[in-house]
Protein backbone atom coordinates (compact mmCIF):
# COMPACT_ATOMS: atom_id res chain seq x y z
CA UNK A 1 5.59 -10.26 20.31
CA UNK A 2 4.33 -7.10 18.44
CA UNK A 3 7.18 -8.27 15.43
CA UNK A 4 5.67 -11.58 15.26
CA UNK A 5 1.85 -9.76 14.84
CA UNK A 6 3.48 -7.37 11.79
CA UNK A 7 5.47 -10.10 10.40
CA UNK A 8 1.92 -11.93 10.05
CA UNK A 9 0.23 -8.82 8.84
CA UNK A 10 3.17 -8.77 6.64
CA UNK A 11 2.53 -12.14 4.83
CA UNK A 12 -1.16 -11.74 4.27
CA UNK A 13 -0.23 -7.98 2.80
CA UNK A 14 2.28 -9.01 0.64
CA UNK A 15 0.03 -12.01 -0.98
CA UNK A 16 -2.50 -9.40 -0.86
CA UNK A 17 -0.18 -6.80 -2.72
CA UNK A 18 1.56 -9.10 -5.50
CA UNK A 19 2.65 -7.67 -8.82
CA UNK A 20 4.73 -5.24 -10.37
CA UNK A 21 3.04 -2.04 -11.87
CA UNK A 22 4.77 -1.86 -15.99
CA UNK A 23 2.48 0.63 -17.07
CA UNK A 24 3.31 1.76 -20.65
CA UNK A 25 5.26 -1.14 -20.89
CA UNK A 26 4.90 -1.81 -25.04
CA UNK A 27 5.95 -3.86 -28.15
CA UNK A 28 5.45 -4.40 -31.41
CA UNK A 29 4.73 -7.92 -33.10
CA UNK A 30 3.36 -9.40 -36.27
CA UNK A 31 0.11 -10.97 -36.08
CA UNK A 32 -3.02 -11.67 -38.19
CA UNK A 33 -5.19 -12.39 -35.92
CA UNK A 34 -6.18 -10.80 -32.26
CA UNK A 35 -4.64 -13.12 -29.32
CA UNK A 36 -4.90 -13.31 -25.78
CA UNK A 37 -2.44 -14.58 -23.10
CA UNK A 38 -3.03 -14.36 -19.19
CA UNK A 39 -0.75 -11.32 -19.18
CA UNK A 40 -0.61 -10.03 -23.03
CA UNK A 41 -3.15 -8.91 -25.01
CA UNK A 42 -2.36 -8.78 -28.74
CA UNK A 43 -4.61 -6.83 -31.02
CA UNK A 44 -5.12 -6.71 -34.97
CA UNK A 45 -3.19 -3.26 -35.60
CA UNK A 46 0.25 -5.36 -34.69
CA UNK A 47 0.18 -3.44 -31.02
CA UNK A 48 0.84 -5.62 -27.90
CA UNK A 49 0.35 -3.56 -24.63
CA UNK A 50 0.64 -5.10 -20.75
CA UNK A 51 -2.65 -5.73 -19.49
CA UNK A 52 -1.69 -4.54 -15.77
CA UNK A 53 -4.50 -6.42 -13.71
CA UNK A 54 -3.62 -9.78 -15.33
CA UNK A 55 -0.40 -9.49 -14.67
CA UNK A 56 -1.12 -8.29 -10.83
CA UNK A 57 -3.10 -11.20 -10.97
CA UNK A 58 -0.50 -13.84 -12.45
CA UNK A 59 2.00 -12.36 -9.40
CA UNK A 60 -0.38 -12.61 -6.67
CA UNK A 61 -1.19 -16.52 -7.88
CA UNK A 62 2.31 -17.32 -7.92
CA UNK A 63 2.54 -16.40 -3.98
CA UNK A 64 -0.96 -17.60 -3.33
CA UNK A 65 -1.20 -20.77 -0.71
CA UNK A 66 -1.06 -21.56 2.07
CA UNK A 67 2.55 -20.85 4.53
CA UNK A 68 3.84 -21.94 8.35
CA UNK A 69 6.65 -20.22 10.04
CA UNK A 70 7.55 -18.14 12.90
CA UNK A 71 8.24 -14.54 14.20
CA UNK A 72 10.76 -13.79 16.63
CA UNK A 73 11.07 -10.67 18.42
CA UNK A 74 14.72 -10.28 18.77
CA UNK A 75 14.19 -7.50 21.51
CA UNK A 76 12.52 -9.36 24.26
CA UNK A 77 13.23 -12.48 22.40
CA UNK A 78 10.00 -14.32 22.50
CA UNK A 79 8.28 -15.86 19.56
CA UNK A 80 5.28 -17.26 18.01
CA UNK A 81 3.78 -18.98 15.01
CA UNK A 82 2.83 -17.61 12.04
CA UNK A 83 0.12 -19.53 9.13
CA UNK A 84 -1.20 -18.31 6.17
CA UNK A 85 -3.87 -18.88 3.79
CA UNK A 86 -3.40 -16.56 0.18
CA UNK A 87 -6.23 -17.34 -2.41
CA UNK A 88 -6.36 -15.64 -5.83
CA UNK A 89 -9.87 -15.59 -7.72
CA UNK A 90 -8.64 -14.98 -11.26
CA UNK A 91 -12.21 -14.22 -12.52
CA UNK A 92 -12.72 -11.72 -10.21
CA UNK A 93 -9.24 -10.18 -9.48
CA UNK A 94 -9.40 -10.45 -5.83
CA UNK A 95 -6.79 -12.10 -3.96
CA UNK A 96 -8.05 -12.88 0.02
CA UNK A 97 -5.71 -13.49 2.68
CA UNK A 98 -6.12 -14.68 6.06
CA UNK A 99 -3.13 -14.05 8.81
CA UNK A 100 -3.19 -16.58 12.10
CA UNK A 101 -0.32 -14.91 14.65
CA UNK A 102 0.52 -17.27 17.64
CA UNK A 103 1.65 -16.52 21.19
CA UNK A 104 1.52 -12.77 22.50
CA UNK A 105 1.32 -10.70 19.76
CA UNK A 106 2.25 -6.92 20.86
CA UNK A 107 1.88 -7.87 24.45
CA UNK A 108 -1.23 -9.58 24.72
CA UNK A 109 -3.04 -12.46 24.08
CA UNK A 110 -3.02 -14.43 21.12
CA UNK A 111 -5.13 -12.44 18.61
CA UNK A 112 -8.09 -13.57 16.24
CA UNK A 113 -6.81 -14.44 12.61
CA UNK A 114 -6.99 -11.31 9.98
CA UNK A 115 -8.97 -11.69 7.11
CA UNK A 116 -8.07 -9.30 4.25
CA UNK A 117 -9.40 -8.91 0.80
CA UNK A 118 -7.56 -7.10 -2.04
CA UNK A 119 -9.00 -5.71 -5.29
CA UNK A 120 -6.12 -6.82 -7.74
CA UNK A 121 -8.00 -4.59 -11.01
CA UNK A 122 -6.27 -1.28 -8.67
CA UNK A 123 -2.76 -0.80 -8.67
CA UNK A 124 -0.81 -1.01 -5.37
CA UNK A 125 0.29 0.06 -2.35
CA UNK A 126 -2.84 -1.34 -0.86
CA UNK A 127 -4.77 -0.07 1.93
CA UNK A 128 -6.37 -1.70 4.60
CA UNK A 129 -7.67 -1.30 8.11
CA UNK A 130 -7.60 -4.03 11.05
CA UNK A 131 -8.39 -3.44 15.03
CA UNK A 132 -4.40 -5.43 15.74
CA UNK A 133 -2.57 -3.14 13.13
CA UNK A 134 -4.70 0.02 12.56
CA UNK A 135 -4.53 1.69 9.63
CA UNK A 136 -1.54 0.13 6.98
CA UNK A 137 -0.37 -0.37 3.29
CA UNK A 138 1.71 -2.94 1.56
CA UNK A 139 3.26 -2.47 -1.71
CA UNK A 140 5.33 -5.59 -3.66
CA UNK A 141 7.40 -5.19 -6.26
CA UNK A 142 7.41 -7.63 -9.31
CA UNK A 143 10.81 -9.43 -7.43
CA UNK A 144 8.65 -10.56 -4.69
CA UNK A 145 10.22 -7.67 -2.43
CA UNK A 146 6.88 -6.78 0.55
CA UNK A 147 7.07 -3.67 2.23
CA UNK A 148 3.98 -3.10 5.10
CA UNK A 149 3.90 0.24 7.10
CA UNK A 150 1.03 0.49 9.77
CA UNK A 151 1.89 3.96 10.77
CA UNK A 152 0.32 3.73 14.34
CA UNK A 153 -0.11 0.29 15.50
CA UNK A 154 -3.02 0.70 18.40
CA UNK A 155 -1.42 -2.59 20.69
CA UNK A 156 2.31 -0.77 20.23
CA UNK A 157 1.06 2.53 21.55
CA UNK A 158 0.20 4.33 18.13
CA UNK A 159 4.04 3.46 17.04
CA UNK A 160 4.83 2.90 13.71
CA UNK A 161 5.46 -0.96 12.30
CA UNK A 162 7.80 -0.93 9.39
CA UNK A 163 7.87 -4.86 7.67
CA UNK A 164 10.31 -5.49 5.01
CA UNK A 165 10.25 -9.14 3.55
CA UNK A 166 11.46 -10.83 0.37
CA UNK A 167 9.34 -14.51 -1.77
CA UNK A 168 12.17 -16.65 -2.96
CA UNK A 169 11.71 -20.62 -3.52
CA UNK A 170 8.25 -20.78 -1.62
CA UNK A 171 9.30 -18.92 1.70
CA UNK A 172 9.05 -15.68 2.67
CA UNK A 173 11.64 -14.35 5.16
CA UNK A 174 12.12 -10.88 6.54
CA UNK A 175 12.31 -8.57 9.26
CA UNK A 176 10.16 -5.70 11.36
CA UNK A 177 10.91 -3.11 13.85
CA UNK A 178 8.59 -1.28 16.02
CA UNK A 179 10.00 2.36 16.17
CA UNK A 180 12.04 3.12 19.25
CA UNK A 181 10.37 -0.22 21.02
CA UNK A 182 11.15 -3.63 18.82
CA UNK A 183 12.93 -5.08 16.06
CA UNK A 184 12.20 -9.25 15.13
CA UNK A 185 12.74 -10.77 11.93
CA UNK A 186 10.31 -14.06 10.64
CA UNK A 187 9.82 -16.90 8.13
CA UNK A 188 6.93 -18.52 6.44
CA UNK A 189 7.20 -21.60 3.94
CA UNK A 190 4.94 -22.89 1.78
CA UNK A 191 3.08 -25.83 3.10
């Protein structure tokens, strides 16, 4: 039950999280005229440079919509369901996520959705806060890899939650374990 809460946590994070940080990344073209793409901005002195936040941006849309799956703790093998709602505002930067964990998540009760909100303009890891998880960050690289780490999770007896989870073809599938207590693993597809 307490996989099947991070594995949740884990989804919104990772939407929340999207992109891959190519700082520096440079080349040179030949141009007259200044340009703009959603991820490259091309200026008059032949000089194209990433512009990071559209690019974290442009990642975090790809993954953004809404998913349906399941977590299963493999330890005391129960399970639950697992939705997903990942919106991008591209004028804004901000990607929101809200996480909806089914059946008895760490133990108890079925908990209250998550609502998140990430500021995209920032590189990652992210930060956040939420009463189920406690204090966490997420970090994604730009292959769609998630990694969450809630290093005290309040409903697991301050133990640490370690999610690792990969986006391939619209589903996102990984696995959790809740030091020295749990290990489950869970998927999510696009709807």
């Amino acid at each position: 039950m307490r996989r099947g809460a991070l594995t949740v946590l884990s989804l919104i994070l990772i939407a929340g999280s999207c992109g891959d940080d190519s700082s520096g990344t440079t080349a040179t073209v030949t141009t007259a005229a200044p340009t703009t793409t959603a991820a490259v901005v091309t200026t008059a002195a032949t000089t194209t440079s990433l512009d990071e936040v559209a690019a974290r941006v442009a990642a975090a849309t790809d993954y953004a919509g809404t998913y349906a799956g399941e977590w299963h703790n493999t330890t005391f093998d129960s399970s639950g369901t697992i939705a997903v709602d990942f919106g991008v505002d591209p004028a804004t930067a901000r990607a929101t996520l809200v996480l909806d964990l089914g059946g008895n998540v760490f133990g108890a009760a079925d908990p209250d959705p998550l609502h998140a909100e990430f500021d995209l303009t920032a590189a990652g890891p992210y930060a956040g806060n939420d009463p189920l998880f406690g204090d966490y960050t997420v970090a994604i690289d730009g292959a769609g890899h998630l990694t969450v780490i809630a290093p005290a999770v309040p409903g697991a007896g301050g133990l640490e939650l370690t999610l690792e989870g990969d986006f391939a073809d619209g589903e996102f599938t990984g696995a959790y374990v809740i030091a020295g207590l749990a290990e489950g693993t869970f998927t999510a597809s696009r709807t």
